[in-house]
N, C-alpha and C. Protein backbone atom coordinates (compact mmCIF):
# COMPACT_ATOMS: atom_id res chain seq x y z
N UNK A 1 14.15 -32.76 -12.59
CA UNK A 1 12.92 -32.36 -11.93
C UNK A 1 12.78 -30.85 -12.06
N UNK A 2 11.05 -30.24 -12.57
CA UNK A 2 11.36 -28.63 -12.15
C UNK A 2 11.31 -28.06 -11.35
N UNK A 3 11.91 -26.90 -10.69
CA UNK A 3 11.82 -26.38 -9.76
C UNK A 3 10.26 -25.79 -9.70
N UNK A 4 9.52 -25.73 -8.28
CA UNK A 4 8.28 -24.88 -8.31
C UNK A 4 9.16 -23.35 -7.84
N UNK A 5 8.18 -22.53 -8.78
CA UNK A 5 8.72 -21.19 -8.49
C UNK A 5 6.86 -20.30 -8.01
N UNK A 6 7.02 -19.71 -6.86
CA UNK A 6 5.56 -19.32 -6.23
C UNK A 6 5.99 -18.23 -6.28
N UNK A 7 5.09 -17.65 -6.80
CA UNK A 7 5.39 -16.07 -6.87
C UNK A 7 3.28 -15.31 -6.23
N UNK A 8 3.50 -15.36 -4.92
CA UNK A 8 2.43 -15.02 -4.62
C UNK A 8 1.77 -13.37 -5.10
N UNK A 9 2.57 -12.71 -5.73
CA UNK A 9 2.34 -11.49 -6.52
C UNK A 9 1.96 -11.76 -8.02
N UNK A 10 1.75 -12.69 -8.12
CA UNK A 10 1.74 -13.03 -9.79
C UNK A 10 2.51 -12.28 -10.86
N UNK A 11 2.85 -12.28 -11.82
CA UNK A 11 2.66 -11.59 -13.05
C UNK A 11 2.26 -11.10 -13.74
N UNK A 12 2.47 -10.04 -14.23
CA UNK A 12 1.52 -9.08 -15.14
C UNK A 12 2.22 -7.95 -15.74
N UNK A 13 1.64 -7.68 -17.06
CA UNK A 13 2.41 -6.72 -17.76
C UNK A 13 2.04 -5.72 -17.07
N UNK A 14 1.08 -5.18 -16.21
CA UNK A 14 1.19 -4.21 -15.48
C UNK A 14 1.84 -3.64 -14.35
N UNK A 15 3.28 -4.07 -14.44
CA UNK A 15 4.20 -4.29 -13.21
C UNK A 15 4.65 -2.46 -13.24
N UNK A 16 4.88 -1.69 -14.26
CA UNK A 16 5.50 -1.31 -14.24
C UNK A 16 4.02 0.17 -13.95
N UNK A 17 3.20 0.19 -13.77
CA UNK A 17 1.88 0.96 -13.25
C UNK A 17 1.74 0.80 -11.64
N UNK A 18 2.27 -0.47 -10.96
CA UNK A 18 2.67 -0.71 -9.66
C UNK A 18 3.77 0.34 -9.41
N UNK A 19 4.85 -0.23 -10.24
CA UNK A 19 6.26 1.44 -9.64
C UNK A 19 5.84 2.37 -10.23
N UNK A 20 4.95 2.80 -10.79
CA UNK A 20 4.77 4.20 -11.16
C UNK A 20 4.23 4.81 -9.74
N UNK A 21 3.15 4.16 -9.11
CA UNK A 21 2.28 4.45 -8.12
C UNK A 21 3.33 4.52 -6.76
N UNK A 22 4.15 3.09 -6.87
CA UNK A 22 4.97 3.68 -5.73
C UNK A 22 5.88 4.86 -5.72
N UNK A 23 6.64 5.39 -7.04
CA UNK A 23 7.65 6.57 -7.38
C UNK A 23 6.41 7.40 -6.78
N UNK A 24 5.39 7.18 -6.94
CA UNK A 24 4.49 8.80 -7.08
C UNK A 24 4.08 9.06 -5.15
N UNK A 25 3.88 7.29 -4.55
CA UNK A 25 3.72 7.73 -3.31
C UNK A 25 4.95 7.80 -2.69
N UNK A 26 6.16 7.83 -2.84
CA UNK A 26 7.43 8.10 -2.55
C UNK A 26 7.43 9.82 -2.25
N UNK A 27 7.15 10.04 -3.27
CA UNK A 27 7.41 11.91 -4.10
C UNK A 27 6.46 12.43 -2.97
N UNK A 28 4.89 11.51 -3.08
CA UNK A 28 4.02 12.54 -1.87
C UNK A 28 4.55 12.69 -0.52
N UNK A 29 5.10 11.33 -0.35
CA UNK A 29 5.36 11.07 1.12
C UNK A 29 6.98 12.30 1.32
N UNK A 30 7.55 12.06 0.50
CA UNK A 30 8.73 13.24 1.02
C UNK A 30 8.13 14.60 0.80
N UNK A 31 7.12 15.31 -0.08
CA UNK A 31 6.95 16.56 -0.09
C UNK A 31 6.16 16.88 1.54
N UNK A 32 5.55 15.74 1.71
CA UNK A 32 4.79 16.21 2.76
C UNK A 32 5.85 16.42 3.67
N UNK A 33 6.57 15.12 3.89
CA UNK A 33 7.69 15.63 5.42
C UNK A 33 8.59 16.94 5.48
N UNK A 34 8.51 17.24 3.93
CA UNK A 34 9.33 18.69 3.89
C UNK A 34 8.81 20.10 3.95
N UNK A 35 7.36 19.78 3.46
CA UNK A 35 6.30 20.79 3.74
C UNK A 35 5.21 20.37 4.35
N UNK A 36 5.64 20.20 5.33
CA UNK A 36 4.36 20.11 6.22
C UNK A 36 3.44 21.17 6.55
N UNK A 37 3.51 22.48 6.13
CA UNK A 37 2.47 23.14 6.67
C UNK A 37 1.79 23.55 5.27
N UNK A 38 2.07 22.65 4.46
CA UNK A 38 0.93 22.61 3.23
C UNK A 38 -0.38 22.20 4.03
N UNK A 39 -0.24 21.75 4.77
CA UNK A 39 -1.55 21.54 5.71
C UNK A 39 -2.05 20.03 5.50
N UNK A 40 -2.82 20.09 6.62
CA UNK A 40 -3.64 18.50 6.85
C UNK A 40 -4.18 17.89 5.80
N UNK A 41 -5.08 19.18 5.57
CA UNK A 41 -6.36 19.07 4.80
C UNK A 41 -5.84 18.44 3.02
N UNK A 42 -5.29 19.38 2.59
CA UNK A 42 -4.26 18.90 0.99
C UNK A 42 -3.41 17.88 1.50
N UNK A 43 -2.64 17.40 2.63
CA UNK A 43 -2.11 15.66 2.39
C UNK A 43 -3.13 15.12 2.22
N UNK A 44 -4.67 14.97 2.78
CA UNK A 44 -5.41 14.01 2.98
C UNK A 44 -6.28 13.75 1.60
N UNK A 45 -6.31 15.06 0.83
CA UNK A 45 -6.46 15.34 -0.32
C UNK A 45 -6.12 14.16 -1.76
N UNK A 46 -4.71 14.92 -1.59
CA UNK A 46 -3.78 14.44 -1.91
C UNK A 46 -3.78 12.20 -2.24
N UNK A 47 -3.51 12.48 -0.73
CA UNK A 47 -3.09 10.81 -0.44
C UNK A 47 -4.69 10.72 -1.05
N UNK A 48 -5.68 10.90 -0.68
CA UNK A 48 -6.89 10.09 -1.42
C UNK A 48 -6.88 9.96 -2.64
N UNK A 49 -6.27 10.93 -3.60
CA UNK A 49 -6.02 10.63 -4.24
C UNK A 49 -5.08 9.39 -5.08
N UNK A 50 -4.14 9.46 -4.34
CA UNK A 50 -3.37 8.51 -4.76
C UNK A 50 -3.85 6.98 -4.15
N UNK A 51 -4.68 6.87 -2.85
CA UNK A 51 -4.96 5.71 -3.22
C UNK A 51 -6.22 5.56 -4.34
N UNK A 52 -6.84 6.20 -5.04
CA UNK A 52 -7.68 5.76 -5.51
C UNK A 52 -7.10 5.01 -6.98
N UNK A 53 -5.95 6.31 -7.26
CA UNK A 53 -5.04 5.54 -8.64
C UNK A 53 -4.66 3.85 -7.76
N UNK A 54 -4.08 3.94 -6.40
CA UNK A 54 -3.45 2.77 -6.04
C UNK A 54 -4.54 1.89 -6.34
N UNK A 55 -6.10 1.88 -6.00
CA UNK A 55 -6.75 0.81 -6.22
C UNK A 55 -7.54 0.46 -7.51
N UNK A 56 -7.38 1.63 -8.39
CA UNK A 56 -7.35 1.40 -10.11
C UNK A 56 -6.26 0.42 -10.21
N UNK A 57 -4.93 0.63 -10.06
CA UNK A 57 -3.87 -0.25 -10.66
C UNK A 57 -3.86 -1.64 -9.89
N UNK A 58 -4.85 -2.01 -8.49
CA UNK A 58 -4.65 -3.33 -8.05
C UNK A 58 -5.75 -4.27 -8.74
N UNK A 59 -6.76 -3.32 -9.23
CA UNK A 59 -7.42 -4.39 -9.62
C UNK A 59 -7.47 -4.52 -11.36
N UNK A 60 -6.47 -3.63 -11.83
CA UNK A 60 -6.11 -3.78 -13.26
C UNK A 60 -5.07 -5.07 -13.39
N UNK A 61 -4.46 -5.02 -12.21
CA UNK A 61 -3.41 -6.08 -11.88
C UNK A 61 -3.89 -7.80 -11.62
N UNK A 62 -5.45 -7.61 -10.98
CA UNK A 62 -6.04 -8.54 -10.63
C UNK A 62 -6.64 -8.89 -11.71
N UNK A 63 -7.06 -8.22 -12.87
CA UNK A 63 -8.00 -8.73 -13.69
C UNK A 63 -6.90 -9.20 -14.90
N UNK A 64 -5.14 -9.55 -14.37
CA UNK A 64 -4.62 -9.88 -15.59
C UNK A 64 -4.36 -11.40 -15.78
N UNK A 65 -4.72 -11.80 -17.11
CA UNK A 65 -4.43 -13.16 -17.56
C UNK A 65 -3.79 -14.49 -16.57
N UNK A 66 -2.21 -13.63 -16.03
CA UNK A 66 -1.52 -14.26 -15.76
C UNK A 66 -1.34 -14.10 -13.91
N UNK A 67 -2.41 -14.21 -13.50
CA UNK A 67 -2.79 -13.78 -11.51
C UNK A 67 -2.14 -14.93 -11.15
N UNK A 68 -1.80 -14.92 -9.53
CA UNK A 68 -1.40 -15.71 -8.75
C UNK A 68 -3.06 -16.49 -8.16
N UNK A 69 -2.67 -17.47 -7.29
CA UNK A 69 -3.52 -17.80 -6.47
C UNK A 69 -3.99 -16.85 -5.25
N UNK A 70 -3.27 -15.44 -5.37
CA UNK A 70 -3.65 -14.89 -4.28
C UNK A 70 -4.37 -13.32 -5.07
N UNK A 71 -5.10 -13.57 -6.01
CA UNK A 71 -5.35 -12.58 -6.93
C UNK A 71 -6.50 -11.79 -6.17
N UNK A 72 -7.55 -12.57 -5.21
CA UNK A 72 -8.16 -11.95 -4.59
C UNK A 72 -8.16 -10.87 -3.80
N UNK A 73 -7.04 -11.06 -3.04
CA UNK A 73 -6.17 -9.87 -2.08
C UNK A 73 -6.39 -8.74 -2.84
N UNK A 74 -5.84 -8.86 -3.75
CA UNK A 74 -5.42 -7.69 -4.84
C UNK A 74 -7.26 -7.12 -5.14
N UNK A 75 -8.10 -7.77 -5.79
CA UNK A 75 -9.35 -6.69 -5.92
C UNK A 75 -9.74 -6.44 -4.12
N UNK A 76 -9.86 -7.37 -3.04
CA UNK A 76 -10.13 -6.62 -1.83
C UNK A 76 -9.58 -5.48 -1.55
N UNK A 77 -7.67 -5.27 -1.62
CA UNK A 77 -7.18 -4.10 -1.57
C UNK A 77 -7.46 -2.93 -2.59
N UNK A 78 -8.01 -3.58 -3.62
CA UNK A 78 -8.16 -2.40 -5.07
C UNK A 78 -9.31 -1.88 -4.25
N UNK A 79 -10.65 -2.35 -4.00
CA UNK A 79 -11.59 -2.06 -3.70
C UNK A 79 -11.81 -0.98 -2.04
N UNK A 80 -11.06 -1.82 -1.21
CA UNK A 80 -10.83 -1.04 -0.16
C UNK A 80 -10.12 0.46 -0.32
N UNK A 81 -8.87 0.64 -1.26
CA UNK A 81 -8.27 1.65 -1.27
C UNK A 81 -8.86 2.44 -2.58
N UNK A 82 -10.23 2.07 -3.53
CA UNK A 82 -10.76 3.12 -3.92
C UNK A 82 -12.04 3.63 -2.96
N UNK A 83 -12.28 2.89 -2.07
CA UNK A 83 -13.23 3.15 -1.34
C UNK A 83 -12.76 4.50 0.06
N UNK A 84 -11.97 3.86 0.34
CA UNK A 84 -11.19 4.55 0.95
C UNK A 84 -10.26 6.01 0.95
N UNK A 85 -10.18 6.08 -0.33
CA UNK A 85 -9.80 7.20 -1.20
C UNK A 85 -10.57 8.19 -1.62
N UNK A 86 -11.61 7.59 -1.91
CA UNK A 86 -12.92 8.59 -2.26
C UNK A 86 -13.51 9.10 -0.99
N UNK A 87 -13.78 8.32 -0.06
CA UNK A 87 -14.55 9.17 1.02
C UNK A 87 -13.13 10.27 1.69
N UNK A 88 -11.82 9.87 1.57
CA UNK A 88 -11.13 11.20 1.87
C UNK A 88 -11.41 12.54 0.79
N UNK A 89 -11.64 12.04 -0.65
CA UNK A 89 -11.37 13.41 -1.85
C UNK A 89 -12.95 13.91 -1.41
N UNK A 90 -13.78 13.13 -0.35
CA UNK A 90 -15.27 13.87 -0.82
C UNK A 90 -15.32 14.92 0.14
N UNK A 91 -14.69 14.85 1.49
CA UNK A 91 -15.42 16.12 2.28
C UNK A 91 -13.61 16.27 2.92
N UNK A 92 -13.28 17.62 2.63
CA UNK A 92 -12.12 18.00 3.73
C UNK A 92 -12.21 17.88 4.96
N UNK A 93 -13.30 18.29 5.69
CA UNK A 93 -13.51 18.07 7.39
C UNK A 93 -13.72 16.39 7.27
N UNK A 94 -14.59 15.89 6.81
CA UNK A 94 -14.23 14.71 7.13
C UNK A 94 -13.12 13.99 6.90
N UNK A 95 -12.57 14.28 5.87
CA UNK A 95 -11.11 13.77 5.79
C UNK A 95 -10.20 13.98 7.05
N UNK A 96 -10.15 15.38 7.46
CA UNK A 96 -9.31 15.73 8.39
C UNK A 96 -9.46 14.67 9.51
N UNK A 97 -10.94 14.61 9.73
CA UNK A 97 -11.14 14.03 11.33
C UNK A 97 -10.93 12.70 10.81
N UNK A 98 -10.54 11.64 10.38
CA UNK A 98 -10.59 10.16 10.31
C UNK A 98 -9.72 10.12 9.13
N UNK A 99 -8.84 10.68 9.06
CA UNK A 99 -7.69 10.54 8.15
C UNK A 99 -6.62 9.30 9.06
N UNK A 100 -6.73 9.47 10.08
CA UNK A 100 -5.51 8.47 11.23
C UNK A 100 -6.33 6.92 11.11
N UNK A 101 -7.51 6.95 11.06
CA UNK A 101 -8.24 5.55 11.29
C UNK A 101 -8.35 5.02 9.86
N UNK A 102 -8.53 5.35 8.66
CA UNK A 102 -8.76 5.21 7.33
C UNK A 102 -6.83 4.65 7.62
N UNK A 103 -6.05 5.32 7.62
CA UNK A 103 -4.65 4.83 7.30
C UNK A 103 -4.26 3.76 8.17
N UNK A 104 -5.00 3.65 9.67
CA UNK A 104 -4.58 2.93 10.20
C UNK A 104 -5.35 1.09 9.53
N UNK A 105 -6.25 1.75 8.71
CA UNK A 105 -7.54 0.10 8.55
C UNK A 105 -6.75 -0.35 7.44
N UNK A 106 -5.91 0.70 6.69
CA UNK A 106 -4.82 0.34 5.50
C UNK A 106 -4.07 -0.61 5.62
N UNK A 107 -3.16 -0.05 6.55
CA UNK A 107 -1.92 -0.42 6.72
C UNK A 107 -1.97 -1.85 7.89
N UNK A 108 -3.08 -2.05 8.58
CA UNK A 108 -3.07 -2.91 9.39
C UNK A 108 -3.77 -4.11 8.21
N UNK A 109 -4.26 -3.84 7.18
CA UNK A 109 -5.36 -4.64 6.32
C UNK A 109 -3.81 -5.50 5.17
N UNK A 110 -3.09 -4.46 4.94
CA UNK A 110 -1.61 -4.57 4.44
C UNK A 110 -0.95 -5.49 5.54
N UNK A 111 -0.67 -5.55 6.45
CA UNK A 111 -0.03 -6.13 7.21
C UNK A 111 -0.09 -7.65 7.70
N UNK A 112 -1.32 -7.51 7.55
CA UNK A 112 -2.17 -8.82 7.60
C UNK A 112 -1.90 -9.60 6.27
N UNK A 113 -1.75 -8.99 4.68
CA UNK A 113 -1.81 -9.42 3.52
C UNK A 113 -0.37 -9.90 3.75
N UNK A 114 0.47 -8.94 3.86
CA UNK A 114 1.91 -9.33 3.79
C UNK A 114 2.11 -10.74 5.18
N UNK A 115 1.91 -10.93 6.20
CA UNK A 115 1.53 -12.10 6.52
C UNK A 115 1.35 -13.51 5.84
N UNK A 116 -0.03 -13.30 4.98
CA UNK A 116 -0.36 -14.43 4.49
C UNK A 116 0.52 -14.80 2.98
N UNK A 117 0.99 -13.82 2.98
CA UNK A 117 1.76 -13.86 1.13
C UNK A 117 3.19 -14.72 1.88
N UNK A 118 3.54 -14.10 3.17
CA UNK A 118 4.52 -14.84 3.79
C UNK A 118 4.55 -16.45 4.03
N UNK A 119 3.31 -16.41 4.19
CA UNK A 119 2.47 -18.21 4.90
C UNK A 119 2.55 -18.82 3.26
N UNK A 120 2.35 -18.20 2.05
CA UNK A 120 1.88 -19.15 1.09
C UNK A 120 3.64 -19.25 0.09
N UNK A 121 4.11 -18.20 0.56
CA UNK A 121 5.25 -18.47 -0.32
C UNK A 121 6.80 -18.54 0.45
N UNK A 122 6.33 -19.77 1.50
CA UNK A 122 7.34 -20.14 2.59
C UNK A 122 8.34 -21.18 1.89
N UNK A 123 8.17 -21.62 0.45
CA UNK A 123 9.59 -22.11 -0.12
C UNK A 123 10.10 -21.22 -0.86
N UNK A 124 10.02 -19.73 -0.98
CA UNK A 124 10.69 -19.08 -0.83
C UNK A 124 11.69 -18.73 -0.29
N UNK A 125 12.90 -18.06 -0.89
CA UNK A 125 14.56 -17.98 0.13
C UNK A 125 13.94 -17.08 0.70
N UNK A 126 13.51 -15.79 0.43
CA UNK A 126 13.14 -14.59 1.54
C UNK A 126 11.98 -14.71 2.04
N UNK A 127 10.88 -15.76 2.52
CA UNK A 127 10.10 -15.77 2.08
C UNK A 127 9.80 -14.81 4.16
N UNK A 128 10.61 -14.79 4.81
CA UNK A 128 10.31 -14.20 5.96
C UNK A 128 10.48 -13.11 6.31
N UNK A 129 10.86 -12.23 4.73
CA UNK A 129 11.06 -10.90 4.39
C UNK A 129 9.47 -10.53 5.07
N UNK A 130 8.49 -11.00 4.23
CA UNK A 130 7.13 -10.78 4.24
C UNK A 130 6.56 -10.64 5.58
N UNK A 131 6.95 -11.54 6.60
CA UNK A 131 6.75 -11.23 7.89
C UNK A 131 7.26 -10.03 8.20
N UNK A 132 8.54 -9.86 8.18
CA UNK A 132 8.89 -8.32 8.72
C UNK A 132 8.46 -7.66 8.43
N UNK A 133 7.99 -7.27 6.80
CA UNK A 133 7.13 -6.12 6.28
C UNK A 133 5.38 -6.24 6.96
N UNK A 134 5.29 -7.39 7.28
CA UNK A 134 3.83 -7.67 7.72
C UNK A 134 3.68 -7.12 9.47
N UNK A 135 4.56 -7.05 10.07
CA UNK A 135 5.09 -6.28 11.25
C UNK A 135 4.87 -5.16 11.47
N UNK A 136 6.01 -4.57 10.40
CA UNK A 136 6.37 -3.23 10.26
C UNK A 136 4.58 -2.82 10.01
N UNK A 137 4.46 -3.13 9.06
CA UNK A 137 2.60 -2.26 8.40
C UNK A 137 1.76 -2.15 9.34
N UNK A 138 1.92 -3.44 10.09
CA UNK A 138 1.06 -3.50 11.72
C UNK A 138 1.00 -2.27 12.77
N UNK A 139 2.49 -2.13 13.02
CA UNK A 139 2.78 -1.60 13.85
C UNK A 139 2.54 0.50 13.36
N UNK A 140 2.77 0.12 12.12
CA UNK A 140 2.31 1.91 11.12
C UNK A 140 0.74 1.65 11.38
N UNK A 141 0.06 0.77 11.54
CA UNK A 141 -1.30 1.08 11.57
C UNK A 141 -1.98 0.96 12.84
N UNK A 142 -1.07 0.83 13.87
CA UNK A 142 -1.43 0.97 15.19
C UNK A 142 -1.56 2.14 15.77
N UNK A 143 0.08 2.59 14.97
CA UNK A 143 0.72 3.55 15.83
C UNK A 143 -0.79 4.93 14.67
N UNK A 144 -1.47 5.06 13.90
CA UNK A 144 -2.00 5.77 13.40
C UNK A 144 -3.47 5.72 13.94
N UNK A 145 -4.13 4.29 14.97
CA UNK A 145 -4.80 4.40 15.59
C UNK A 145 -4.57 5.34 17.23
N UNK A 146 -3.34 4.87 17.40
CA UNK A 146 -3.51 5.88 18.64
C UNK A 146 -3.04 7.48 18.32
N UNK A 147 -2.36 7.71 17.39
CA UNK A 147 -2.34 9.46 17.05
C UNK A 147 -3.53 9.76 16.46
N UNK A 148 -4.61 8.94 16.16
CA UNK A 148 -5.89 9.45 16.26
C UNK A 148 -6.85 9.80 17.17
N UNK A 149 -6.97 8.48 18.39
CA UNK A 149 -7.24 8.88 19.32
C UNK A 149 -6.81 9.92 20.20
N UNK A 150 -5.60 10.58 20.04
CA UNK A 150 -5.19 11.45 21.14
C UNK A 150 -5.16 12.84 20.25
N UNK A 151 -5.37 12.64 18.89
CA UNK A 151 -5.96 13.65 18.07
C UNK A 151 -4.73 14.83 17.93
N UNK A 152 -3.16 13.74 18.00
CA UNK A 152 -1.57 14.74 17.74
C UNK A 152 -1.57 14.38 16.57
N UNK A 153 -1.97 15.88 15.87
CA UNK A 153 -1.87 16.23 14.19
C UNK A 153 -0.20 16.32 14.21
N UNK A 154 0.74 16.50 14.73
CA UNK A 154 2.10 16.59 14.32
C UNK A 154 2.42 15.08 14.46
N UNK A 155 2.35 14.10 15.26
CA UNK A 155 2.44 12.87 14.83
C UNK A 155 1.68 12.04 13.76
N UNK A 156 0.40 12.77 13.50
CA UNK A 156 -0.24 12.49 12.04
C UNK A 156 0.65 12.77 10.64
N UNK A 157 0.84 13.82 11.07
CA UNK A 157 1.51 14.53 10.12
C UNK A 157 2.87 13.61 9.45
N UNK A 158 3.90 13.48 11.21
CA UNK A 158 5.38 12.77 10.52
C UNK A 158 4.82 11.21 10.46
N UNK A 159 3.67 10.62 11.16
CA UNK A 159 3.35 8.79 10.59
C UNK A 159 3.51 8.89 8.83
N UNK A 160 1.90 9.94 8.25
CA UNK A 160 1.50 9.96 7.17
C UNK A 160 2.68 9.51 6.23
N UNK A 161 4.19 10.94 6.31
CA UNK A 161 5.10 10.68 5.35
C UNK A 161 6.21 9.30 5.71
N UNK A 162 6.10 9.26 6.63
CA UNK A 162 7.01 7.96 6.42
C UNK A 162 6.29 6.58 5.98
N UNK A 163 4.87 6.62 6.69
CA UNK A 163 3.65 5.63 5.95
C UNK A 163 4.21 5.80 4.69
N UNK A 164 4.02 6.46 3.73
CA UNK A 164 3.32 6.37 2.47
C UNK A 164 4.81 6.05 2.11
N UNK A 165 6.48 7.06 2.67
CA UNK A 165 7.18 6.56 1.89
C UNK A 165 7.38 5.03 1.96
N UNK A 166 7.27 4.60 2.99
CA UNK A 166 7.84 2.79 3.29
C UNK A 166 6.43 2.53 1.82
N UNK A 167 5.33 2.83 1.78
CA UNK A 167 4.23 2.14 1.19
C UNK A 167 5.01 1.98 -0.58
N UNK A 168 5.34 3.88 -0.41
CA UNK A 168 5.93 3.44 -2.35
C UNK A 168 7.37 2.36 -2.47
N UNK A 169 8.21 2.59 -1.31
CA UNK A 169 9.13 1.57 -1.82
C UNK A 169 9.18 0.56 -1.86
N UNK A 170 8.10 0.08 -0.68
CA UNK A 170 7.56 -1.77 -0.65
C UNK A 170 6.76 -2.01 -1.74
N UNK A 171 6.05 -1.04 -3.16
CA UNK A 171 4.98 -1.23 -3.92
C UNK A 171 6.66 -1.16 -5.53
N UNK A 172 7.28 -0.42 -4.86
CA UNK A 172 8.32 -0.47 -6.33
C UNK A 172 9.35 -1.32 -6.31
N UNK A 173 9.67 -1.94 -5.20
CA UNK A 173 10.16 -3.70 -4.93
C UNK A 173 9.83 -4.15 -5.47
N UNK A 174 8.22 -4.65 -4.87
CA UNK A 174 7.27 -5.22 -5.24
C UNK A 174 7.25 -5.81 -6.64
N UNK A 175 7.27 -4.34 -7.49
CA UNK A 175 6.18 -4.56 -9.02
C UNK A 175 7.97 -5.39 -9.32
N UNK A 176 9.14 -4.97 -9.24
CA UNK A 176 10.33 -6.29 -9.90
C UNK A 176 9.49 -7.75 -9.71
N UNK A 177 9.13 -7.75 -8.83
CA UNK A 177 8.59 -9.02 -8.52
C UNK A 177 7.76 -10.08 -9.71
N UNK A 178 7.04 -8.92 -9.81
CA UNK A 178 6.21 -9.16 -10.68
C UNK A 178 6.27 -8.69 -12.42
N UNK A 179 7.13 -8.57 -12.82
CA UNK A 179 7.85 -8.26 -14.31
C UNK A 179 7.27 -9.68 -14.66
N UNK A 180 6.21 -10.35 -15.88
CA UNK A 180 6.43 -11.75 -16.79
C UNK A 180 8.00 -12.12 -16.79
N UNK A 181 8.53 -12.73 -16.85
CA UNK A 181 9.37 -13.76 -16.96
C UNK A 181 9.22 -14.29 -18.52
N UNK A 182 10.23 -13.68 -19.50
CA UNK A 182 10.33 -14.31 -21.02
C UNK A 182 10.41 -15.58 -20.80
N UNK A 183 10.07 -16.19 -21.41
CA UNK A 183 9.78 -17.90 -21.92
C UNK A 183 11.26 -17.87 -23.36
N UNK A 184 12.36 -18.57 -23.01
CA UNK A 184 13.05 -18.64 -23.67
C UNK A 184 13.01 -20.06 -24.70
């Protein structure tokens, strides 16, 4: 009999444009925690930038041959995080002021995904990895709703870099995940 193998990340030769993006939000996320008084304004810069590459590479990922059943996720998140990206690179003051709510609609929108990737690929051995990470993202996008509301730029500041680093190493996991599999 064959085994079913669910790989709710699908496959795609573009696995390795996924760890590029996470090495790169790794690199942002530690320069920021080490220089933080590069200022607000250039992280928010910055990170818009990088999600906008992040949502170039989700929906280059989505538009490949070989998608999962959950390929949709992937252009909603492509779409959300170029959308999202651009209105930070367009105005610095506005970036500044709604930089905490933009990360928090992220990471709670992530959290929710990692959830359902959990629900669909439950004959999976780890498959309750996905819950914890679906937790964890929750709880980064909570905790970035209320350091917005109370408007503590130094807890903006240390969420942002640990956000983004957990974001690149769960995105350079991830893309192993998703390497094609040779057909022997």
């Amino acid at each position: 009999m064959k085994s079913v193998n669910i790989n709710y990340l699908g496959q795609t030769r573009w696995w390795w444009a996924v760890l590029v993006v996470g090495i790169l939000l790794v690199l942002g996320g530690f320069a920021y925690w080490f220089w933080p008084e590069a200022g607000y304004a250039v992280a928010s810069q910055i990170f818009g930038w990088l999600l906008v590459l992040a949502g170039v590479v989700q929906l280059c990922v989505a538009a490949g041959p070989n998608r999962a059943a959950g390929w949709g996720w992937w252009i909603a998140g492509g779409v959300i995080d170029i959308f999202i990206g651009f209105m930070l690179v367009r105005s610095v003051i506005l970036s500044e002021m709604v930089l905490p709510y933009f990360l928090a609609i992220i990471f709670i929108f992530w959290g929710l995904e990692a959830f359902v990737g959990a629900g669909v690929g439950r004959r999976a051995r780890y498959w309750w990895l996905g819950i914890i990470n679906g937790i964890l993202l929750c709880i980064i996008g909570f905790f970035f709703l209320e350091a917005g509301w109370v408007s503590d730029m130094l807890m903006v500041s240390f969420l942002t870099s640990v956000a983004f680093i957990y974001w690149g190493f769960t995105l350079a996991m991830a893309s192993y995940e998703m390497r094609p599999v040779r057909k022997e």
